[in-house]
Protein backbone atom coordinates (compact mmCIF):
# COMPACT_ATOMS: atom_id res chain seq x y z
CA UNK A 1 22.35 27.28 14.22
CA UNK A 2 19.35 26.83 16.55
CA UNK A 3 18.48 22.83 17.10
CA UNK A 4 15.12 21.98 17.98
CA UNK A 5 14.10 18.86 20.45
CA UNK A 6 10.77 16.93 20.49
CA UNK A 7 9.35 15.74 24.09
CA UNK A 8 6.71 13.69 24.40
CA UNK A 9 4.85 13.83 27.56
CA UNK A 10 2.35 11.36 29.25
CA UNK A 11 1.75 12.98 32.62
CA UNK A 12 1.77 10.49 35.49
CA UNK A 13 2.38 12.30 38.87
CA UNK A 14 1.23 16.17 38.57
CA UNK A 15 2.73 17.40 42.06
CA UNK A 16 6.02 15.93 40.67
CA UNK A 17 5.62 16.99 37.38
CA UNK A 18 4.57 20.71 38.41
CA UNK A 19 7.69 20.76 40.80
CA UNK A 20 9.64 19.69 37.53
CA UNK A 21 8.03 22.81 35.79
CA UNK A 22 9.18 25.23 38.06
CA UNK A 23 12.88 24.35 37.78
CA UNK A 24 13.06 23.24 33.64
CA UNK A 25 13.21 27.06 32.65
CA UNK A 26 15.92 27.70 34.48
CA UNK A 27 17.46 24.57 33.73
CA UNK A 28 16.98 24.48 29.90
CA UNK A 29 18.79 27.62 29.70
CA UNK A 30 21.58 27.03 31.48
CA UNK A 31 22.42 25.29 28.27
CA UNK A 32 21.61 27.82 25.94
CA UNK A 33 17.86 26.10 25.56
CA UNK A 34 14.30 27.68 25.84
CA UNK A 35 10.85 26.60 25.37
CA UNK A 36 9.78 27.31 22.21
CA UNK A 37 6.11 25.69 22.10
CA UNK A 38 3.43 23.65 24.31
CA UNK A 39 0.76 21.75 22.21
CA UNK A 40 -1.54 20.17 24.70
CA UNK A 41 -3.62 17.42 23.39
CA UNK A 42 -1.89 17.43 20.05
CA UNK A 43 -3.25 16.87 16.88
CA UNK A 44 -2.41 14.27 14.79
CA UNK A 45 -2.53 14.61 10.98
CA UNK A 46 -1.30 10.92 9.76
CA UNK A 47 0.03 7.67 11.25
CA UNK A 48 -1.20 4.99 14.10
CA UNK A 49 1.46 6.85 16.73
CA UNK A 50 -0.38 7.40 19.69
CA UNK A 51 -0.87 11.32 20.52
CA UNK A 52 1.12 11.94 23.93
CA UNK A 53 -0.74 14.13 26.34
CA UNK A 54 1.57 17.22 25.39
CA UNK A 55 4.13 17.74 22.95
CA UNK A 56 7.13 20.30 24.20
CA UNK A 57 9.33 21.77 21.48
CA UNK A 58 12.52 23.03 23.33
CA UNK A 59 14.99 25.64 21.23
CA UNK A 60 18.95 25.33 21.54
CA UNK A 61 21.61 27.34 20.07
CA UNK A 62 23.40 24.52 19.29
CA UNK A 63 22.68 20.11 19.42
CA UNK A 64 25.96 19.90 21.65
CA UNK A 65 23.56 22.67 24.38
CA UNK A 66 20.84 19.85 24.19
CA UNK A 67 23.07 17.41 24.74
CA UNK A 68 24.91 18.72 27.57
CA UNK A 69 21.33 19.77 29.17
CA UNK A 70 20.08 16.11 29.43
CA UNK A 71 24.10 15.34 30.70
CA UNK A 72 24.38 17.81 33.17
CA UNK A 73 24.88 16.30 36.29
CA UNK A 74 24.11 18.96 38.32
CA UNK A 75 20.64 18.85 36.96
CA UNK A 76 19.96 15.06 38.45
CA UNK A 77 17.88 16.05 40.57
CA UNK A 78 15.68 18.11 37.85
CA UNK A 79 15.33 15.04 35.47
CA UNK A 80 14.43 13.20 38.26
CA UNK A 81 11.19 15.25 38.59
CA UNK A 82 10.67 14.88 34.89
CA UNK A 83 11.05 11.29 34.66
CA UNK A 84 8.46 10.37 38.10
CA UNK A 85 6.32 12.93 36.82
CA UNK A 86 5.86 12.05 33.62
CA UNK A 87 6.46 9.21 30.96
CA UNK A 88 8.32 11.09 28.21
CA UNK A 89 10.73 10.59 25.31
CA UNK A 90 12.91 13.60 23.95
CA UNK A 91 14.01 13.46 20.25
CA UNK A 92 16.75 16.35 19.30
CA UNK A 93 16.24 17.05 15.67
CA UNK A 94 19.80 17.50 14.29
CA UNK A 95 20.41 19.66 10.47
CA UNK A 96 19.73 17.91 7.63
CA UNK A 97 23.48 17.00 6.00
């Protein structure tokens, strides 16, 4: 069953976070993940959360893909460019029991 994860992005360092771009395609779906929607500037309905800058809704076949994705340690150096680039938070969203 597909599991869905929530980042939050504050941008901090374009270049870096551009260069981080370029590689989290590739990188997302070595795990079985994908992108599966960009809001920029998000709306918010209800609630005092601050709005991020973007919110990035990533798709995985399963929550054990996500998790392995943001474990991988061949993809160090990928986070890396995620994290200087940008001040983010990623929330998987497991099923419902």
């Amino acid at each position: 069953m597909t599991t869905y994860a929530v980042a939050y992005l504050n941008v901090q360092d374009r270049e870096t976070f551009q260069a981080y771009r370029e590689k989290a395609g590739a990188a997302l779906a070595k795990h079985g993940g994908r992108i599966a929607a960009v809001a920029p500037q998000p709306l918010r309905l209800e609630g005092s959360l601050v709005a991020p800058d973007s919110l990035v809704l990533l798709a995985f076949e399963t929550a054990e893909g996500a998790e392995q994705w943001h474990a991988d340690p061949s993809l160090a150096e990928t986070h890396k460019l995620r994290r200087d680039g940008a001040d983010v938070s990623i929330f998987v969203m497991k099923e419902a029991a």
